[in-house]
Protein backbone atom coordinates (compact mmCIF):
# COMPACT_ATOMS: atom_id res chain seq x y z
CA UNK A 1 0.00 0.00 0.00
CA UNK A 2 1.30 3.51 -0.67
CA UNK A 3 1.76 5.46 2.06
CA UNK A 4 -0.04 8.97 1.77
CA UNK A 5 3.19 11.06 0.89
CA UNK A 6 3.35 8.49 -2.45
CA UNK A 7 0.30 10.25 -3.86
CA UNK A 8 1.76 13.76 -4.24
CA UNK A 9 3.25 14.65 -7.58
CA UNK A 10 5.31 17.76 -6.94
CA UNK A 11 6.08 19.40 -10.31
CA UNK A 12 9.25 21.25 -11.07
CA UNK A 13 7.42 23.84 -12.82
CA UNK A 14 10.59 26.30 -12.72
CA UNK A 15 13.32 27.22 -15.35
CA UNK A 16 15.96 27.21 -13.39
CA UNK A 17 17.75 24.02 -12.63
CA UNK A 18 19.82 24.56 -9.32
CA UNK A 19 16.40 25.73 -8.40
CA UNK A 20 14.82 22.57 -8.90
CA UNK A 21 17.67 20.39 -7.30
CA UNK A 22 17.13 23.10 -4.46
CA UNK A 23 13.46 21.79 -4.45
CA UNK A 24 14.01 18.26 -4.96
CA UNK A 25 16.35 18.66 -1.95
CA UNK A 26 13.77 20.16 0.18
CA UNK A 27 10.87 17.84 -1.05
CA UNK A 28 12.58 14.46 -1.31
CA UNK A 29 10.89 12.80 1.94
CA UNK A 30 7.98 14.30 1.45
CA UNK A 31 6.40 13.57 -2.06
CA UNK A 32 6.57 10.61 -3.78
CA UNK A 33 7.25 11.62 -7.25
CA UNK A 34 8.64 14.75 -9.06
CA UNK A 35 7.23 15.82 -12.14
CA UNK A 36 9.72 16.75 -14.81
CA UNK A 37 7.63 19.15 -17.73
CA UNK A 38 9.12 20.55 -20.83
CA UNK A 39 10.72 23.84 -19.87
CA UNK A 40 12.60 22.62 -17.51
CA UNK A 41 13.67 19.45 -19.13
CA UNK A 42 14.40 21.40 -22.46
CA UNK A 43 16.87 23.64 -20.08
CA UNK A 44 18.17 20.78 -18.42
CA UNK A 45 17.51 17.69 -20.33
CA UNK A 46 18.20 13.55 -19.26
CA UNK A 47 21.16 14.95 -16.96
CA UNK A 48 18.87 16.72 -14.31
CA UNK A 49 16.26 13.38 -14.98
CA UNK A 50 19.15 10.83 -13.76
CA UNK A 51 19.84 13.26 -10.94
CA UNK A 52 16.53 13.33 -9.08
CA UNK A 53 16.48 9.81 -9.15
CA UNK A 54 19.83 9.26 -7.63
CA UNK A 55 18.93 11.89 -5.07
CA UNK A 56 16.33 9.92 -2.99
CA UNK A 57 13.48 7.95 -3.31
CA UNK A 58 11.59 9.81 -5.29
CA UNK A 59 10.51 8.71 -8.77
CA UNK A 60 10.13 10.62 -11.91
CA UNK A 61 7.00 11.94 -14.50
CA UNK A 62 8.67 13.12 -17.49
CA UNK A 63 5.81 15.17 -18.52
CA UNK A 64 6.34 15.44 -22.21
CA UNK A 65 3.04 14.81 -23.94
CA UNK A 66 4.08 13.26 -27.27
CA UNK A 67 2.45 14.26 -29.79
CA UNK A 68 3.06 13.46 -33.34
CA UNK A 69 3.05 10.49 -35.95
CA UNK A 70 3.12 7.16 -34.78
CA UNK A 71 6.69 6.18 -35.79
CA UNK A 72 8.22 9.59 -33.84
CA UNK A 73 6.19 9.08 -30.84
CA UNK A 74 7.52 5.15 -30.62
CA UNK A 75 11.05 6.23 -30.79
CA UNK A 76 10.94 8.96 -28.44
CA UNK A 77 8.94 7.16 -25.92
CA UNK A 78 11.91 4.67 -26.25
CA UNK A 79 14.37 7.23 -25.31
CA UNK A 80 12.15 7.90 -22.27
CA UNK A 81 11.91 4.52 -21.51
CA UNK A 82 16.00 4.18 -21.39
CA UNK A 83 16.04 6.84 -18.56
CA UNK A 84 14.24 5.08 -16.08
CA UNK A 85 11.45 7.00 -14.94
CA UNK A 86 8.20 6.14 -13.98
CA UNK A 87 5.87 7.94 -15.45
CA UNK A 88 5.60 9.53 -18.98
CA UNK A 89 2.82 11.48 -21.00
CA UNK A 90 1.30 11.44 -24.52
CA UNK A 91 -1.71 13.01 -25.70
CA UNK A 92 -4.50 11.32 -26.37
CA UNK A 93 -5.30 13.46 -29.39
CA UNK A 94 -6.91 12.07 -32.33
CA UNK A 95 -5.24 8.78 -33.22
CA UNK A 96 -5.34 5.45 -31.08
CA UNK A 97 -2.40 4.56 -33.61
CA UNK A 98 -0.14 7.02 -32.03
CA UNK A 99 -1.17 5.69 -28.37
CA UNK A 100 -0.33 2.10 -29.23
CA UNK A 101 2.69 3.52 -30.67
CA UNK A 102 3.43 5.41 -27.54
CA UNK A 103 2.85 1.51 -25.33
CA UNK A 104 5.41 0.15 -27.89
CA UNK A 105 8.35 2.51 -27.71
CA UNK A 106 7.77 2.17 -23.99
CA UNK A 107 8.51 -1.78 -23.97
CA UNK A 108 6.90 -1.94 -20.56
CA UNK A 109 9.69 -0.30 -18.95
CA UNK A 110 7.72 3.35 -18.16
CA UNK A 111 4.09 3.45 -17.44
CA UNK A 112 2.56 5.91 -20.11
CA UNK A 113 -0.34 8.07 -19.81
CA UNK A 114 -2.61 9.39 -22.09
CA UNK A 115 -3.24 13.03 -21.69
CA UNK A 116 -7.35 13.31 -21.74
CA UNK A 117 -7.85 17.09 -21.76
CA UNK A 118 -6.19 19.25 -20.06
CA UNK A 119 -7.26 21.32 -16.85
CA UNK A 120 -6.98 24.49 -17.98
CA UNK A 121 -9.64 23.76 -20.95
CA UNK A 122 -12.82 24.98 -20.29
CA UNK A 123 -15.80 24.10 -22.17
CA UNK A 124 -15.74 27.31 -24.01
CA UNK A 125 -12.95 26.49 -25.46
CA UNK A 126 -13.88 23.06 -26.33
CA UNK A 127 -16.90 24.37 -27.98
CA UNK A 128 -14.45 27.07 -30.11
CA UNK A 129 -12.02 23.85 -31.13
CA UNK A 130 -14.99 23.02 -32.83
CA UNK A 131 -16.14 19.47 -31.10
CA UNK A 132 -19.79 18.99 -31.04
CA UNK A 133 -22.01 19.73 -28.58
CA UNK A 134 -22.51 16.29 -26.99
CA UNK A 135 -18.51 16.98 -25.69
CA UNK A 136 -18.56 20.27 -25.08
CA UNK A 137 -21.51 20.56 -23.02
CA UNK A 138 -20.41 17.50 -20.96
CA UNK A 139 -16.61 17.30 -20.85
CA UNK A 140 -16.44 14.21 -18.70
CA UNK A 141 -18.13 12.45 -22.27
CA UNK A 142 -14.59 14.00 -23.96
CA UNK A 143 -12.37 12.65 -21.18
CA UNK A 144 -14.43 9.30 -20.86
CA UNK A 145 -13.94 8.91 -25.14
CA UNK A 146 -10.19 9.45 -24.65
CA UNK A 147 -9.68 7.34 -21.69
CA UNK A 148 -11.12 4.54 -23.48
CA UNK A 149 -8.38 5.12 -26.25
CA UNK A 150 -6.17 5.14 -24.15
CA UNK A 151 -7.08 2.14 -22.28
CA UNK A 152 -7.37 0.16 -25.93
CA UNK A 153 -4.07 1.13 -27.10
CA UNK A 154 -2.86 -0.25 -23.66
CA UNK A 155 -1.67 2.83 -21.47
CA UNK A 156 -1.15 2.31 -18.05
CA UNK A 157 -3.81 5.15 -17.30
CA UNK A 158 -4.81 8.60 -17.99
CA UNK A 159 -4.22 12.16 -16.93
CA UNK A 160 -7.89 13.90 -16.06
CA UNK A 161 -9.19 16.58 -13.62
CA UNK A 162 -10.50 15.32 -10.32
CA UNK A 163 -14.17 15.55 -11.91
CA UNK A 164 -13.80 13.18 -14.02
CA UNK A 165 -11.64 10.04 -11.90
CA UNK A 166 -15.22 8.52 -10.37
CA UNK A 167 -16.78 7.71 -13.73
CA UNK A 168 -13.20 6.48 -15.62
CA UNK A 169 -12.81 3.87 -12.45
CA UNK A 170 -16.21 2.77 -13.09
CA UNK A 171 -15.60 2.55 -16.68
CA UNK A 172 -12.28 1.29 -16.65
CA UNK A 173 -11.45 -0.58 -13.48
CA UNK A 174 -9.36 0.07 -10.38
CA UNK A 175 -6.17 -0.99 -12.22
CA UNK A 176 -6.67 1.59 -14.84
CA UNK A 177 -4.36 4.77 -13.30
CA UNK A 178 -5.59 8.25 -12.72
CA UNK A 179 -3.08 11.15 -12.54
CA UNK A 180 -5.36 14.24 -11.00
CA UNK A 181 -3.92 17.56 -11.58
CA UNK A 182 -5.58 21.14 -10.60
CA UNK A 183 -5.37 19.84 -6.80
CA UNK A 184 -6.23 22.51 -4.21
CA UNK A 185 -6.05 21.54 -0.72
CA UNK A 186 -8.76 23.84 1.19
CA UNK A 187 -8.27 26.87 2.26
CA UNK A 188 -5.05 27.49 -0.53
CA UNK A 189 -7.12 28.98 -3.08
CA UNK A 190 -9.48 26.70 -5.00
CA UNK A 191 -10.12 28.47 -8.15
CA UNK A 192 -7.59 31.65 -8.02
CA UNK A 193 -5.14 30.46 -10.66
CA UNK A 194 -5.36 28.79 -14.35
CA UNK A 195 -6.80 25.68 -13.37
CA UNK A 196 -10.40 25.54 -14.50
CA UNK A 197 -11.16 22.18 -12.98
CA UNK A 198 -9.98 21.76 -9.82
CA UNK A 199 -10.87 19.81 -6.44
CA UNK A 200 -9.35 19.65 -3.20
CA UNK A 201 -6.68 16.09 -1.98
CA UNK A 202 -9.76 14.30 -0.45
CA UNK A 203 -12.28 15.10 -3.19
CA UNK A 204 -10.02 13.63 -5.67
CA UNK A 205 -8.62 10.59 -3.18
CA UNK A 206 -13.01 9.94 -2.39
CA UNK A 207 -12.80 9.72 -6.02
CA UNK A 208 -10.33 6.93 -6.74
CA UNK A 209 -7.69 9.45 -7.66
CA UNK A 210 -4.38 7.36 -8.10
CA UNK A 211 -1.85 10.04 -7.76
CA UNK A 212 -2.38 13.91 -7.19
CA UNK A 213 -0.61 16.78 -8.91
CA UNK A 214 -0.17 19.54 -6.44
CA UNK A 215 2.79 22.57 -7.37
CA UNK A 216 1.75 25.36 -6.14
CA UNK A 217 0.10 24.98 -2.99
CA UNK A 218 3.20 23.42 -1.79
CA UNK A 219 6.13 25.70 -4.04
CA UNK A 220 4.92 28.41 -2.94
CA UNK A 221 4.10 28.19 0.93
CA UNK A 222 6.51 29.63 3.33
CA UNK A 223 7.55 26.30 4.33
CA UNK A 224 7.31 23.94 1.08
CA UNK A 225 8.19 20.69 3.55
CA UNK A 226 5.47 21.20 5.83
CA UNK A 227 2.76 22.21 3.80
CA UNK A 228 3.43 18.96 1.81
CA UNK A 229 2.86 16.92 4.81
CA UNK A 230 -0.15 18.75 5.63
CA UNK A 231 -1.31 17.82 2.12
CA UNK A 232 0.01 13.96 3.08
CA UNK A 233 -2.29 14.05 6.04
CA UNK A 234 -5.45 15.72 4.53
CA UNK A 235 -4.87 12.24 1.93
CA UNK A 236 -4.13 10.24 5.24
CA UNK A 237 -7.25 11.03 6.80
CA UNK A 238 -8.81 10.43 2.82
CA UNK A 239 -7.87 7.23 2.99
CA UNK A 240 -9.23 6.20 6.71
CA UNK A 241 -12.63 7.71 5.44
């Protein structure tokens, strides 16, 4: 069983890399996994990837969302794969072929995820993309059709807001992993930033939530440490519930 710290994604969301070594250093026994995006792995690359894992315990997300033709996607994925992290990202976008593409560069050494939609989306903008109206007036029916293409081309789960984890464990089974971003933990500002769809650590935990992704509340809190492990027991208590 993971303990509660193992469900907090912290990601390095900054561009400077002694500053993220200064956070994995901070952080490293008390979240389970840093997050590596693209700014900061463009800036830094594979060499600050091998680094967080040989600081601690800590695994890695290399958050890249691959996008692009099938044949790219599987050879990039297998350069992720050769790194040794945990976790890595492709969108879901509109080919299943480029998922199953993703699962094969991967060679079961990284779990990949399918990137449903992402928080910041709102249906507005859906609507503007040009989708019908059956997913943008009901974006869990969006999430729900990507999941499932996800889940045929094999991914190990899915990245989707904490609205949307209840229904894609019903769908798709308790093995079937959901990454939550747009975490809030109460009282830290539920809907003052970009996120558009956001719920707090035990809302998304109630929910079946396999793993929460929660920067801010914790980067930016005059102690980082302890506010993560008063995010770790708000999951704690979650988890007794």
């Amino acid at each position: 069983m993971k303990a509660a710290k193992d469900y907090i994604v912290f990601p390095l969301d900054v561009p400077d890399p002694d500053r993220a070594r200064t956070l994995v250093s901070l952080l490293a026994n008390d979240v389970g996994i840093f997050k590596v995006g693209l700014e900061l792995f463009i800036r830094s690359g594979p060499e600050l990837v091998r680094w967080i894992m040989e600081a601690g315990s800590a695994r890695v997300f290399l958050d890249l969302k691959l996008h692009d033709i099938p044949e790219t996607v599987k050879r990039a994925m297998a350069r992720v794969a050769e790194l040794g992290v945990f976790f890595a990202t492709v969108h879901c976008g509109e080919s299943r072929a480029m998922l199953e593409a993703a699962v094969q560069g991967a060679g079961g050494r990284v779990h990949v995820l399918g990137v449903t939609l992402l928080t910041s989306i709102s249906a507005e903008e859906v609507a503007a993309a040009g989708y019908r109206q059956a997913y943008s007036g009901d974006l869990r029916q969006l999430v729900m059709k990507k999941a499932g293409m996800a889940r045929d081309a094999g991914c190990a789960g899915i990245v989707c807001s904490g609205r949307e984890v209840q229904a894609v464990k019903a769908a798709f089974g308790p093995d079937f992993q959901a990454v939550t971003p747009g975490i809030r933990p109460v009282g830290r500002g539920v809907a003052a930033d970009d996120q558009a769809r956001v719920v707090t650590p035990a809302m998304a935990i109630g929910r079946g939530a396999d793993y929460l992704v929660i920067g801010r509340p914790i980067r930016d809190a005059g102690d980082p440490a302890a506010a993560a492990r008063e995010i770790a027991a708000e999951i704690e208590t979650a988890l007794s519930d």
